[in-house]
C-alpha atoms as a PDB file:
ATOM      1  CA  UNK A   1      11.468   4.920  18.538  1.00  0.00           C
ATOM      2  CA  UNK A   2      13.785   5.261  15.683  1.00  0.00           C
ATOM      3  CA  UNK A   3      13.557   1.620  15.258  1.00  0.00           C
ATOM      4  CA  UNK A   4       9.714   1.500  14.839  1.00  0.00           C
ATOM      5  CA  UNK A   5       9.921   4.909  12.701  1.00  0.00           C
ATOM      6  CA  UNK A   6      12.048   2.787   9.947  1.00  0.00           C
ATOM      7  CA  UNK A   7       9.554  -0.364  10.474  1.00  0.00           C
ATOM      8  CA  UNK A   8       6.532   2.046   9.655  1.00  0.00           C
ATOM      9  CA  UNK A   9       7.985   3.238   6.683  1.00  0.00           C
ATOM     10  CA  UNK A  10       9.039   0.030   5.083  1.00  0.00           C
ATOM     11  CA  UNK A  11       7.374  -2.562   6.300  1.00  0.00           C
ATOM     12  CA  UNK A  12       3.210  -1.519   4.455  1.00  0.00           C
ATOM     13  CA  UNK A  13       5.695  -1.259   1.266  1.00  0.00           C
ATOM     14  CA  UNK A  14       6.897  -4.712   1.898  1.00  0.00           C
ATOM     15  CA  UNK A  15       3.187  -5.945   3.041  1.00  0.00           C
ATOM     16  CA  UNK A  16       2.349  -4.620  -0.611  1.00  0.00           C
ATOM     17  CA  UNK A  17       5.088  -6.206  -2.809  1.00  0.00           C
ATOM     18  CA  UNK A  18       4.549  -9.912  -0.679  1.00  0.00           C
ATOM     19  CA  UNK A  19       0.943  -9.547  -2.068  1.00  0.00           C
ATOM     20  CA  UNK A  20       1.558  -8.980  -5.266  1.00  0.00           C
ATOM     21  CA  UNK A  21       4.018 -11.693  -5.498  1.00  0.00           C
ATOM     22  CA  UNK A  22       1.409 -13.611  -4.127  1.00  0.00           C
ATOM     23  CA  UNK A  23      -1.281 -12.626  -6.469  1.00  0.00           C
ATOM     24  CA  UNK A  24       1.112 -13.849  -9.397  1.00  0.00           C
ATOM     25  CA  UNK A  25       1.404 -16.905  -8.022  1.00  0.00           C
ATOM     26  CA  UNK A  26      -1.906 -17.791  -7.350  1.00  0.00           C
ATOM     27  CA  UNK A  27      -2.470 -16.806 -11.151  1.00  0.00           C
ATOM     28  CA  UNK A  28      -5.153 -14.013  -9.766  1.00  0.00           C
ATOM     29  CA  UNK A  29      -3.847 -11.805 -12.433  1.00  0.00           C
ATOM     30  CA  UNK A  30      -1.778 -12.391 -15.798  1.00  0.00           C
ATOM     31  CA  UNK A  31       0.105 -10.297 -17.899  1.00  0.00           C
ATOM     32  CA  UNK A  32      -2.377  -8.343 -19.964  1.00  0.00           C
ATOM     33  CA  UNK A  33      -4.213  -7.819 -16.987  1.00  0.00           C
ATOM     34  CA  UNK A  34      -0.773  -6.318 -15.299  1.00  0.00           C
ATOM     35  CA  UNK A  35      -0.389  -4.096 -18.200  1.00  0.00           C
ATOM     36  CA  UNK A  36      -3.767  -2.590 -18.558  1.00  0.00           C
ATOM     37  CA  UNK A  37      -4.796  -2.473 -14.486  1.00  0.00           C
ATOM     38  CA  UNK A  38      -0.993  -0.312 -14.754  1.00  0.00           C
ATOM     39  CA  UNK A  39      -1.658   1.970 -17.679  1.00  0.00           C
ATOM     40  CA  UNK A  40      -5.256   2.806 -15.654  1.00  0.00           C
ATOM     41  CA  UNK A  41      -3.066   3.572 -12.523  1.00  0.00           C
ATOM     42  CA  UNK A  42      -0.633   5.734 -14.256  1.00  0.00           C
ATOM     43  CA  UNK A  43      -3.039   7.669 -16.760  1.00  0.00           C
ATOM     44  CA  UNK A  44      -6.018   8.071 -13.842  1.00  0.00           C
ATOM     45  CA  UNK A  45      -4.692   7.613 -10.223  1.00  0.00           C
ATOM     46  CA  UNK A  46      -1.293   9.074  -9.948  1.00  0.00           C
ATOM     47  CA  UNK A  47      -2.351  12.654 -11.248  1.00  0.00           C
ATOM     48  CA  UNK A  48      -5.136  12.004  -8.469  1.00  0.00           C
ATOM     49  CA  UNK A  49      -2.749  11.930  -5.964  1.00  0.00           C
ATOM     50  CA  UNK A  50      -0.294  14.508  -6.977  1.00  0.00           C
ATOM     51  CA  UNK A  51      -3.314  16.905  -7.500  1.00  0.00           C
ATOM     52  CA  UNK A  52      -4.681  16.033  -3.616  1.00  0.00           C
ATOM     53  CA  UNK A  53      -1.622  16.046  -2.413  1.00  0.00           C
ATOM     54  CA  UNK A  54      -0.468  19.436  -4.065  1.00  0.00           C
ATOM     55  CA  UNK A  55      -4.536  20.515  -3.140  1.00  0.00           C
ATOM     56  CA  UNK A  56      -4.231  19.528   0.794  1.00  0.00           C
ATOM     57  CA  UNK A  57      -0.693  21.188   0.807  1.00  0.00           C
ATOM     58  CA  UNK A  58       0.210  24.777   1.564  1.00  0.00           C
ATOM     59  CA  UNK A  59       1.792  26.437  -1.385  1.00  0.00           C
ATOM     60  CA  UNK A  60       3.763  28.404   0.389  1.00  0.00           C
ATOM     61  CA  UNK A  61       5.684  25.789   1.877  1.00  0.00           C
ATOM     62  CA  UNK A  62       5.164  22.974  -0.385  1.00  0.00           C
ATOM     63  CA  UNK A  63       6.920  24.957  -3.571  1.00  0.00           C
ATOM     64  CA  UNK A  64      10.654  25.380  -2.200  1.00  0.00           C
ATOM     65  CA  UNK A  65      12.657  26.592  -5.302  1.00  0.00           C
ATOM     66  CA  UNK A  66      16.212  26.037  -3.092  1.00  0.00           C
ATOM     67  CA  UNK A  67      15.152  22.681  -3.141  1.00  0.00           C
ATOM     68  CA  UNK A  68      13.871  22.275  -6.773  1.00  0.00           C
ATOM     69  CA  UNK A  69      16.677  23.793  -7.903  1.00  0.00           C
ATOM     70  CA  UNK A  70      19.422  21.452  -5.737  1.00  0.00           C
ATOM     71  CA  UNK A  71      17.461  18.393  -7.082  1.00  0.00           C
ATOM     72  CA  UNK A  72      17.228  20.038 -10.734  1.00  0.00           C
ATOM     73  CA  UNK A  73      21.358  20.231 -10.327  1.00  0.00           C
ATOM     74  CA  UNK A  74      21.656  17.067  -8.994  1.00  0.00           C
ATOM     75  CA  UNK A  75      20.431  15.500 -11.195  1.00  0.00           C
ATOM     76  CA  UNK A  76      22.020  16.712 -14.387  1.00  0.00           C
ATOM     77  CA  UNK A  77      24.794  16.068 -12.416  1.00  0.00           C
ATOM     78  CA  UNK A  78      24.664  12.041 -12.177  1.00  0.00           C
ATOM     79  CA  UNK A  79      23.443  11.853 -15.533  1.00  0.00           C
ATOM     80  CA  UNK A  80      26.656  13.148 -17.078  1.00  0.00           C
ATOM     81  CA  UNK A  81      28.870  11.511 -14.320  1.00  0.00           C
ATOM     82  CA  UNK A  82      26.947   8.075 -15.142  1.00  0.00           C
ATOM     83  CA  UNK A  83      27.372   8.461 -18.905  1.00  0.00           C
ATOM     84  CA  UNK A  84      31.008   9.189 -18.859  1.00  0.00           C
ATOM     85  CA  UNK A  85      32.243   6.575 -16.223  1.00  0.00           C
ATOM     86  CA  UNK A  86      29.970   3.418 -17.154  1.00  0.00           C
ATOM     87  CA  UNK A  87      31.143   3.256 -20.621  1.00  0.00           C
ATOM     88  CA  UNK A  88      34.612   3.104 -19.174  1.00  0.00           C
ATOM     89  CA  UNK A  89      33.463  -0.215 -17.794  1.00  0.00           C
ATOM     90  CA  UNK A  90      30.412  -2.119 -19.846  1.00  0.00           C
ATOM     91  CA  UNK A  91      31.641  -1.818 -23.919  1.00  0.00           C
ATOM     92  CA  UNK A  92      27.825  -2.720 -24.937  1.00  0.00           C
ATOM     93  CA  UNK A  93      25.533  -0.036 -25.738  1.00  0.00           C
ATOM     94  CA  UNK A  94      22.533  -1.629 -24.889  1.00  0.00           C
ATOM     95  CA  UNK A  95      23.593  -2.831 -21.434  1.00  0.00           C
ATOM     96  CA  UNK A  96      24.802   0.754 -20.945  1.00  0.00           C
ATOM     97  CA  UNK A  97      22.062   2.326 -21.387  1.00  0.00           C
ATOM     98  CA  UNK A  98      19.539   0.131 -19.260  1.00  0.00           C
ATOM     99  CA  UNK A  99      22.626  -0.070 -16.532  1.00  0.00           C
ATOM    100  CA  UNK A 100      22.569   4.093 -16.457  1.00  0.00           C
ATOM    101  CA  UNK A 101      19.041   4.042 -16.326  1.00  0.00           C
ATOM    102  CA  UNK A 102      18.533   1.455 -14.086  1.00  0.00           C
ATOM    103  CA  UNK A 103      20.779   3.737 -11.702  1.00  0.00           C
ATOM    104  CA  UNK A 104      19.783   7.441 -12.745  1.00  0.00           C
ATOM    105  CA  UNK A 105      15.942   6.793 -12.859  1.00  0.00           C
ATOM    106  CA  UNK A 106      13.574   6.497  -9.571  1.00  0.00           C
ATOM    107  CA  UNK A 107       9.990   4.682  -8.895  1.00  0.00           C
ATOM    108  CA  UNK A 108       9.442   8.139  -7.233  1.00  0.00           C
ATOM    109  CA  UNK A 109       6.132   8.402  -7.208  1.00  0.00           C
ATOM    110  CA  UNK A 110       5.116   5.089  -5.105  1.00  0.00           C
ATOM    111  CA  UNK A 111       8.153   5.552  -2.327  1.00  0.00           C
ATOM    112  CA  UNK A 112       9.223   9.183  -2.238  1.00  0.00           C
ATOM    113  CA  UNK A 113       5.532  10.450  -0.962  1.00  0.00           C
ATOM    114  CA  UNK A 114       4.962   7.581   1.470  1.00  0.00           C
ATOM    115  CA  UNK A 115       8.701   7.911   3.544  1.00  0.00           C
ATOM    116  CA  UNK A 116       7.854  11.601   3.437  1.00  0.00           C
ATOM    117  CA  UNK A 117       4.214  11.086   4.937  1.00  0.00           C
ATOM    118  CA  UNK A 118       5.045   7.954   7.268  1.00  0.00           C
ATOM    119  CA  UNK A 119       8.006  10.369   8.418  1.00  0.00           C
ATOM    120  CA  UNK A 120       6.209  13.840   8.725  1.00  0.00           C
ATOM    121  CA  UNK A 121       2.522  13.365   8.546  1.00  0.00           C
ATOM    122  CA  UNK A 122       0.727  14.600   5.415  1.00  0.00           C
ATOM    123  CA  UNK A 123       0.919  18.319   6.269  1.00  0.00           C
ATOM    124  CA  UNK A 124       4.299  18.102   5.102  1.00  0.00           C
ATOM    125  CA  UNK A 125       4.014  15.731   1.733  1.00  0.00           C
ATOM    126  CA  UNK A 126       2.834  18.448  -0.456  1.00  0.00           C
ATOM    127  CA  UNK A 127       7.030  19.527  -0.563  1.00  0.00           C
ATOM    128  CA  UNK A 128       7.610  15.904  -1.859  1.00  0.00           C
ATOM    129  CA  UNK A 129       4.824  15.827  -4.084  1.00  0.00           C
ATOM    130  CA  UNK A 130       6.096  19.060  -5.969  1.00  0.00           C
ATOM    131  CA  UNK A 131       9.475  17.922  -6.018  1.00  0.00           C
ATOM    132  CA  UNK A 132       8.467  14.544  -7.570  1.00  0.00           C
ATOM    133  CA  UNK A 133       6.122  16.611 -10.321  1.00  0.00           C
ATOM    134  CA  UNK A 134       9.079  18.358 -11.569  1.00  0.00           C
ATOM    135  CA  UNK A 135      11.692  15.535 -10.946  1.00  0.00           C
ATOM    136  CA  UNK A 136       9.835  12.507 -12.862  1.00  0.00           C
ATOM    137  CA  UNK A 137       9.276  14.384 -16.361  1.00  0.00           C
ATOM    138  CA  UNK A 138      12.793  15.687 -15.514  1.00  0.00           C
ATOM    139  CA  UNK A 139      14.637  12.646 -15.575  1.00  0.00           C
ATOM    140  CA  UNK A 140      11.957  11.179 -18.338  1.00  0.00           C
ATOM    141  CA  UNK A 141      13.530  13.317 -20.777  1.00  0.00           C
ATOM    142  CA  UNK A 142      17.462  12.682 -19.904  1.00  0.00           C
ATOM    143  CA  UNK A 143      16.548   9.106 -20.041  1.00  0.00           C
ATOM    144  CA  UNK A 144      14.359   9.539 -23.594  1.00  0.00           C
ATOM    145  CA  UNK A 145      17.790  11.305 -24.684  1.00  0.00           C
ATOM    146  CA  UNK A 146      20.097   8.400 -23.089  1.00  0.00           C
ATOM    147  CA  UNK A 147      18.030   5.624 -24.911  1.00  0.00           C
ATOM    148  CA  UNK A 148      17.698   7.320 -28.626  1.00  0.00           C
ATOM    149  CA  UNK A 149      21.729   8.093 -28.294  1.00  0.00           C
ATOM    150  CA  UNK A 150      22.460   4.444 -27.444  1.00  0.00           C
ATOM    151  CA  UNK A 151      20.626   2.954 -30.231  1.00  0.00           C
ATOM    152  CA  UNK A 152      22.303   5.430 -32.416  1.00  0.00           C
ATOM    153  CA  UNK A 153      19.199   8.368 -33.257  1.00  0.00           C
ATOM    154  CA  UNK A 154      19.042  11.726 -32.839  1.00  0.00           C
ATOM    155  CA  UNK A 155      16.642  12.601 -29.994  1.00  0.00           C
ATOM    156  CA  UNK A 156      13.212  14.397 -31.183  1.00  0.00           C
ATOM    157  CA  UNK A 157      12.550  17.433 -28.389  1.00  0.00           C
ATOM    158  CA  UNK A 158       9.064  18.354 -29.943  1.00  0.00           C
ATOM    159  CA  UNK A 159       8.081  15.303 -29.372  1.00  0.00           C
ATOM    160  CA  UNK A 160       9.877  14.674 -25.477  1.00  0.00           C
ATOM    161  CA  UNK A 161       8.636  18.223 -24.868  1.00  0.00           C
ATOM    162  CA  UNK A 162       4.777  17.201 -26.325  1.00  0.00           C
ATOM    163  CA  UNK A 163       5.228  14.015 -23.737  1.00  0.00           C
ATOM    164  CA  UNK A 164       5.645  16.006 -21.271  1.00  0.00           C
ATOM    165  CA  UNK A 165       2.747  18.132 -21.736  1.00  0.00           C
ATOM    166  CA  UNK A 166       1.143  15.358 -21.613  1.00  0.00           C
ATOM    167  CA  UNK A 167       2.643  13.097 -19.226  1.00  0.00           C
ATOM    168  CA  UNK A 168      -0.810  12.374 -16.522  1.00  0.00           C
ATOM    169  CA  UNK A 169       1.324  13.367 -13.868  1.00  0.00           C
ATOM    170  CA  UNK A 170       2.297  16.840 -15.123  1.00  0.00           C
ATOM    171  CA  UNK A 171      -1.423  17.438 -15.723  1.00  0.00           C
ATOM    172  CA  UNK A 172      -2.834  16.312 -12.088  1.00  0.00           C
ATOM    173  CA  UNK A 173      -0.059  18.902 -10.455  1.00  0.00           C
ATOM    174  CA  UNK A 174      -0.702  21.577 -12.785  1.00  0.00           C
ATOM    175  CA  UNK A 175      -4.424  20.996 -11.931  1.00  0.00           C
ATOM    176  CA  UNK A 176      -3.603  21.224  -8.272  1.00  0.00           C
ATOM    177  CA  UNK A 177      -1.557  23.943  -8.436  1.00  0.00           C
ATOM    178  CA  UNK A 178      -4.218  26.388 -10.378  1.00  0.00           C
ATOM    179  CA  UNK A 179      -6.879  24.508  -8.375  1.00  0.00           C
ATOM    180  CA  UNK A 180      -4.389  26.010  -4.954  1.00  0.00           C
ATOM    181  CA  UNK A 181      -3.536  29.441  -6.465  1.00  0.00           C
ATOM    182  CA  UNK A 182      -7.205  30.588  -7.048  1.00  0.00           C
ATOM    183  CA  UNK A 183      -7.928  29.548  -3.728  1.00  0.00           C
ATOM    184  CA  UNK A 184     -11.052  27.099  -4.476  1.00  0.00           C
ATOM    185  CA  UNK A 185     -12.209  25.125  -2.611  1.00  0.00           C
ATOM    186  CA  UNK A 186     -14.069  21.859  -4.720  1.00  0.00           C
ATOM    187  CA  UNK A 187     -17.775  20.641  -4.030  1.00  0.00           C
ATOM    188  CA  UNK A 188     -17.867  18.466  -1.193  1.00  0.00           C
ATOM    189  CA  UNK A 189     -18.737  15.648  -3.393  1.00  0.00           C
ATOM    190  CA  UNK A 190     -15.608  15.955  -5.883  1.00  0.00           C
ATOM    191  CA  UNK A 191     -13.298  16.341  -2.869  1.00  0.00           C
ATOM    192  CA  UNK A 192     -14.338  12.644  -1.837  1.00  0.00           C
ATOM    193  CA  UNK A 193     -14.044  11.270  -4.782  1.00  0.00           C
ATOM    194  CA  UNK A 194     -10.790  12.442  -5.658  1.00  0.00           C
ATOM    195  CA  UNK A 195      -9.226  11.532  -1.890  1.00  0.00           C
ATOM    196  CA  UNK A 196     -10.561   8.354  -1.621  1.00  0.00           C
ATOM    197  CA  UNK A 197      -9.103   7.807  -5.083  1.00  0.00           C
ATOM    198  CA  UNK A 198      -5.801   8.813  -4.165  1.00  0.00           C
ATOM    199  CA  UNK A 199      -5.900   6.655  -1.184  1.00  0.00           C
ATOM    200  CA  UNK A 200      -6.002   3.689  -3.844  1.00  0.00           C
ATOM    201  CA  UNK A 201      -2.982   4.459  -5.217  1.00  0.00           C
ATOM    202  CA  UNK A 202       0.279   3.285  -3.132  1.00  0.00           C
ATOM    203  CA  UNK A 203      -1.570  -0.369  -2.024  1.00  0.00           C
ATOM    204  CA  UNK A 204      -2.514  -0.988  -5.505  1.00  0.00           C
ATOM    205  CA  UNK A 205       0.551   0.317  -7.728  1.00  0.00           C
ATOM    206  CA  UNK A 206       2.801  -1.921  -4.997  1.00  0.00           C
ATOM    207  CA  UNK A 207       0.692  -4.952  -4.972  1.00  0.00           C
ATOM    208  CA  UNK A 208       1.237  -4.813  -9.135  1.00  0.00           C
ATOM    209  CA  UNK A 209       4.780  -3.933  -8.860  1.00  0.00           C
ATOM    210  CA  UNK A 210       4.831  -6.856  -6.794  1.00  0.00           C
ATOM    211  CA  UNK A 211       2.924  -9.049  -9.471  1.00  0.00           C
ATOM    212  CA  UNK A 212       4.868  -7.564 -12.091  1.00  0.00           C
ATOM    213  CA  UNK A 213       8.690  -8.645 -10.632  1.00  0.00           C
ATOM    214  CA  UNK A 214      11.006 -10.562 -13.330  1.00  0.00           C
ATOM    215  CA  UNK A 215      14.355 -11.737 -11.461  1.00  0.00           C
ATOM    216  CA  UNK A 216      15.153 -13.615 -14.850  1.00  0.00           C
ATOM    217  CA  UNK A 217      18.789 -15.030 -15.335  1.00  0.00           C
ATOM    218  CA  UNK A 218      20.899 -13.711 -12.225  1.00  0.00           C
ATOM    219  CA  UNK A 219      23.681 -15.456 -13.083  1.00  0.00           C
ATOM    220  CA  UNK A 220      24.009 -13.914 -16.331  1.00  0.00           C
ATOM    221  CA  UNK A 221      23.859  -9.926 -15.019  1.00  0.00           C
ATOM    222  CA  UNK A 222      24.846 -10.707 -11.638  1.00  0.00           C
ATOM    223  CA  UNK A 223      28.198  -8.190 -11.298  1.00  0.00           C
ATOM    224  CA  UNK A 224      25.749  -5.597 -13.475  1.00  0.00           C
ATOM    225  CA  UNK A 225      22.768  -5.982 -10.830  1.00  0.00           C
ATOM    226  CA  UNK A 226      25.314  -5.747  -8.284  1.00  0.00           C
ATOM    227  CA  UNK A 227      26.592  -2.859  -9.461  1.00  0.00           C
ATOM    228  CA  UNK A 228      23.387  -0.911  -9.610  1.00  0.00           C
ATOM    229  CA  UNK A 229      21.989  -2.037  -6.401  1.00  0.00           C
ATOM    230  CA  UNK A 230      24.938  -0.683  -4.885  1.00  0.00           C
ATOM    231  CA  UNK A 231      24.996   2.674  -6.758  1.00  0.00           C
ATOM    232  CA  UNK A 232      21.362   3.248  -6.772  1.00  0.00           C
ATOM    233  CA  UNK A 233      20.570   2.141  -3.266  1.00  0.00           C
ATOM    234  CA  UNK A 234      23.679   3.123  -1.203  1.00  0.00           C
ATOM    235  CA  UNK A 235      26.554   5.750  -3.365  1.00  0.00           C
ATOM    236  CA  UNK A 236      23.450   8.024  -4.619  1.00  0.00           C
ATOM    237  CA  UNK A 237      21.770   8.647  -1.654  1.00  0.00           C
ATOM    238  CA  UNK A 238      24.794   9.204   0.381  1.00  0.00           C
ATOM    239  CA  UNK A 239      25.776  11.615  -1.965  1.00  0.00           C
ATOM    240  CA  UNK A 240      22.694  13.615  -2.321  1.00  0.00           C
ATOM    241  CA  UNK A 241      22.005  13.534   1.490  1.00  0.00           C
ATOM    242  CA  UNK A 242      25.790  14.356   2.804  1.00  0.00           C
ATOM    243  CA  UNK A 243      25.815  17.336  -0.088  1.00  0.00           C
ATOM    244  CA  UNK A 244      22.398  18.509   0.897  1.00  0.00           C
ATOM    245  CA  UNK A 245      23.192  18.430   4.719  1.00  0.00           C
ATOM    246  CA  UNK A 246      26.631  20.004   4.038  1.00  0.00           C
ATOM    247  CA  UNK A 247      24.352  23.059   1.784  1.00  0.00           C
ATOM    248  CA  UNK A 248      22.039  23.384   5.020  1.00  0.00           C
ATOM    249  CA  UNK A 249      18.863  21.493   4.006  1.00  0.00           C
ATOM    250  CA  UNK A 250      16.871  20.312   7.449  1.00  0.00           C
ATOM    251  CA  UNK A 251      13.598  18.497   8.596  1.00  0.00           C
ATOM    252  CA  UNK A 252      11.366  17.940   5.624  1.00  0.00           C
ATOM    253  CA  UNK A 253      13.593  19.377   3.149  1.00  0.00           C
ATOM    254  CA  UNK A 254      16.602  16.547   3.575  1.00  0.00           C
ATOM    255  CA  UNK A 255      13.794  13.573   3.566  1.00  0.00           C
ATOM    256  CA  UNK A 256      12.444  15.376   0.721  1.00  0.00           C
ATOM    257  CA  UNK A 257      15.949  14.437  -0.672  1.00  0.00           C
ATOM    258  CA  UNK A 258      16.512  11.496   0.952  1.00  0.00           C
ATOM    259  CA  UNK A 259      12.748   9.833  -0.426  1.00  0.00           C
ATOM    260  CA  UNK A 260      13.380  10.754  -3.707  1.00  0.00           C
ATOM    261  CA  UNK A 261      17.327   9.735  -3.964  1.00  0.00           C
ATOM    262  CA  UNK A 262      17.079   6.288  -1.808  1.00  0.00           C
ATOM    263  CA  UNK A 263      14.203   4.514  -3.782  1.00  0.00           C
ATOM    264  CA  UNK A 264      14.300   1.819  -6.314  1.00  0.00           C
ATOM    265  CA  UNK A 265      14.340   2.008 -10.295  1.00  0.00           C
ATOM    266  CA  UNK A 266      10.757   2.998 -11.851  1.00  0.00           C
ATOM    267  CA  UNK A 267       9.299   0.520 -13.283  1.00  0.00           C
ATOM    268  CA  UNK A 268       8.551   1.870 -16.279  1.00  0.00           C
ATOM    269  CA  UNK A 269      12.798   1.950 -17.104  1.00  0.00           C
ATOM    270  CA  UNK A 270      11.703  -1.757 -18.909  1.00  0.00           C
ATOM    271  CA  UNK A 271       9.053  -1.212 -20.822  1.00  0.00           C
ATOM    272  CA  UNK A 272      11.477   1.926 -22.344  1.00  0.00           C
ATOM    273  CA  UNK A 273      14.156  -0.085 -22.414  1.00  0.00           C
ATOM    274  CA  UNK A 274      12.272  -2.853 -24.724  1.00  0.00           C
ATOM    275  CA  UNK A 275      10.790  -0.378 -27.180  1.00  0.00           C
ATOM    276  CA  UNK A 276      14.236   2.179 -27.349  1.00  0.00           C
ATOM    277  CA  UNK A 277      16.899  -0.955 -28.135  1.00  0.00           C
ATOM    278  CA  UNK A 278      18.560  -1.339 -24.741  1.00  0.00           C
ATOM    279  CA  UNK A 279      18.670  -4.794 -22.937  1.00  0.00           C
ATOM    280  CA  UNK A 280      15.006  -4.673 -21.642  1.00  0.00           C
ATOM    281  CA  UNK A 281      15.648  -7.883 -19.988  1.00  0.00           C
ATOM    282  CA  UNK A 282      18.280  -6.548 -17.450  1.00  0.00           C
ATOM    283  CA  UNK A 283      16.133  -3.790 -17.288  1.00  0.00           C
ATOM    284  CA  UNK A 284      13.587  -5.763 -15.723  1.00  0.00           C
ATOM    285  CA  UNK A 285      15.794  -7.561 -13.638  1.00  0.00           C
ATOM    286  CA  UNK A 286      17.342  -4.021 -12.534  1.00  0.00           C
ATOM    287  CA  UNK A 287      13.756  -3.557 -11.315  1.00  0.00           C
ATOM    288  CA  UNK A 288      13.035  -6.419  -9.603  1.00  0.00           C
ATOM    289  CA  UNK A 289      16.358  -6.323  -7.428  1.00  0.00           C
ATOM    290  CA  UNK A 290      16.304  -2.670  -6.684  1.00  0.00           C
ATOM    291  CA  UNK A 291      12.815  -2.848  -5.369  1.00  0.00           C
ATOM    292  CA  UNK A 292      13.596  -5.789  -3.584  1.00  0.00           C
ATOM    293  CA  UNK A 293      16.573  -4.862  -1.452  1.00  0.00           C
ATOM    294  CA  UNK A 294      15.327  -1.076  -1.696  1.00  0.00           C
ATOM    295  CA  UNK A 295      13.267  -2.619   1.756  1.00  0.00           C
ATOM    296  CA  UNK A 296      16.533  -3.171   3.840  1.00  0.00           C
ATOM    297  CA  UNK A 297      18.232   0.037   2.692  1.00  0.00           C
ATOM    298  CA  UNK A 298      15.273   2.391   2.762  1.00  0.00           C
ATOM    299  CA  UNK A 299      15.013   0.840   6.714  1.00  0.00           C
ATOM    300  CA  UNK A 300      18.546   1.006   7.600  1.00  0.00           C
ATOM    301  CA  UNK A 301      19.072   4.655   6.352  1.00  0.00           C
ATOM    302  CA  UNK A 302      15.530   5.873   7.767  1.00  0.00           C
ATOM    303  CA  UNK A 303      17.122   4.307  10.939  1.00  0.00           C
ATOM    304  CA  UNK A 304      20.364   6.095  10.464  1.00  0.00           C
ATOM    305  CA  UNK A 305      19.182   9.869   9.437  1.00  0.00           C
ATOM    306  CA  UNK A 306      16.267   9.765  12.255  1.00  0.00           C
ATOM    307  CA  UNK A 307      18.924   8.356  14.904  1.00  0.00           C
ATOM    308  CA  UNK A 308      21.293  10.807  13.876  1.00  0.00           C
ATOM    309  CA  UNK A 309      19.091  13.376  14.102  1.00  0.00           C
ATOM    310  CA  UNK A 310      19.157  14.747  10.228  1.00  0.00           C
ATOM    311  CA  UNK A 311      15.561  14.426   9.419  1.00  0.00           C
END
């Protein structure tokens, strides 16, 4: 059972990412049309499905602040660890700063709410789906911070803090959540529209990241690719899950931690990369491999924690 509970969560993901590859290949889609079909995905259908998700949820259980705040903690936590122990080992700045990215940030949105809802059921993914609201502009702004540091520049907070006002997914959870605390209920019509949007999402967003992969020169950044695989894959979810077992987080709450610690680098760490002066092409490289092996590990520890017994 444990065996097909790891299949079920990796394998659609996998499905997904084959296709998109394929796509590519067959020329279906080129690279404008990669970068406009994603800008309409991230500025239209992910706030749809954090606001159904957060709408279809029970507030009362999805918002756990013990959680938010472990995550919130955690977090801050890496980031400093990362920035004081990987320029110990890579001199460049550039290289730094897309190798502490490339390990910090997470493509949170597209795994952490599917292993939660292949795992529980979608009674249960409204926890994720708050935790990933407050995680992703979270890390956005250590990783605006990083980038601007590297390249030598003072970070601007009016203007992280004004991108996170505005970041689409901020403003389809705050929607759900005001939406959930009035207690309406939308017009039967709305409601359709907006679920079968979000239903869109996760197929399309993977069959693009799949279109979108750049494995580029291996040989070149093999032992830095190596490096973050290994951290970003294997030593940060270990961590996170063996410190939130050890603080008493169960059930939904530890795959809640698990999803969002286990999954591979966003995909947006390149385009950030390119246009704040780190090396955007390890960047995208950082993405491709992640996601790639991200389908063994994500199997291997869903078949670990659910033979063990921890989620």
């Amino acid at each position: 059972m444990d065996f097909y509970l790891s299949l079920s969560v990796v394998a659609p993901i996998c499905i997904y990412i084959l296709l998109g590859i394929l796509v590519k290949k067959l020329k279906w889609i080129g690279d404008t049309g990669l970068s406009q079909t994603n800008k309409l995905i991230y500025s239209l259908f992910f706030p749809t499905i954090m606001f159904v998700n957060i709408y279809n949820s029970s507030i009362e259980e999805s918002f756990n602040l013990r959680l938010v705040l472990f995550l919130l903690i955690m977090y801050t936590v890496v980031f400093i660890i990362l920035n004081l122990i990987i320029p110990i080992f890579i001199k460049e700045r550039p290289v730094q700063a897309s190798v502490i990215q490339g390990i910090y940030r997470s493509n949170s949105i597209l795994y952490a709410m599917p292993i939660t809802l292949a795992i529980y059921g979608p009674e249960k993914v409204g926890v994720a789906a708050v935790c990933v609201s407050i995680i992703v502009p979270f890390s956005n702004i250590f990783c605006v911070i990083l980038l601007e540091n590297k390249r030598g520049n003072k970070a601007n907070f009016g203007k992280i803090a004004l991108s996170v006002i505005k970041n689409p997914i901020i403003i389809g959870a705050i929607f759900g959540l005001i939406v959930k605390l009035l207690n309406w209920t939308l017009p039967e019509i709305f409601e359709k529209v907006v679920v079968d949007m979000s239903k869109v999402v996760t197929p399309l967003a993977l069959i693009l990241l799949g279109a979108g992969l750049k494995y580029g020169n291996i040989q070149k950044n093999k032992v830095y690719l190596f490096f973050v695989c290994i951290g970003k894959l294997i030593i940060i979810p270990l961590v996170f899950v063996l410190i939130g077992y050890w603080l008493g987080f169960r059930e939904i709450e530890l795959a809640t931690i698990f999803a969002l610690s286990s999954v591979p680098t966003a995909v947006n760490t390149y385009v950030m990369a390119k246009e704040l002066g780190a090396d955007g092409d390890l960047a995208g490289e950082i993405v491709a491999f992640t996601s790639t092996f991200s389908i063994i590990t994500i199997f291997l520890w869903v078949l670990l924690l659910t033979g063990i017994g921890w989620i």
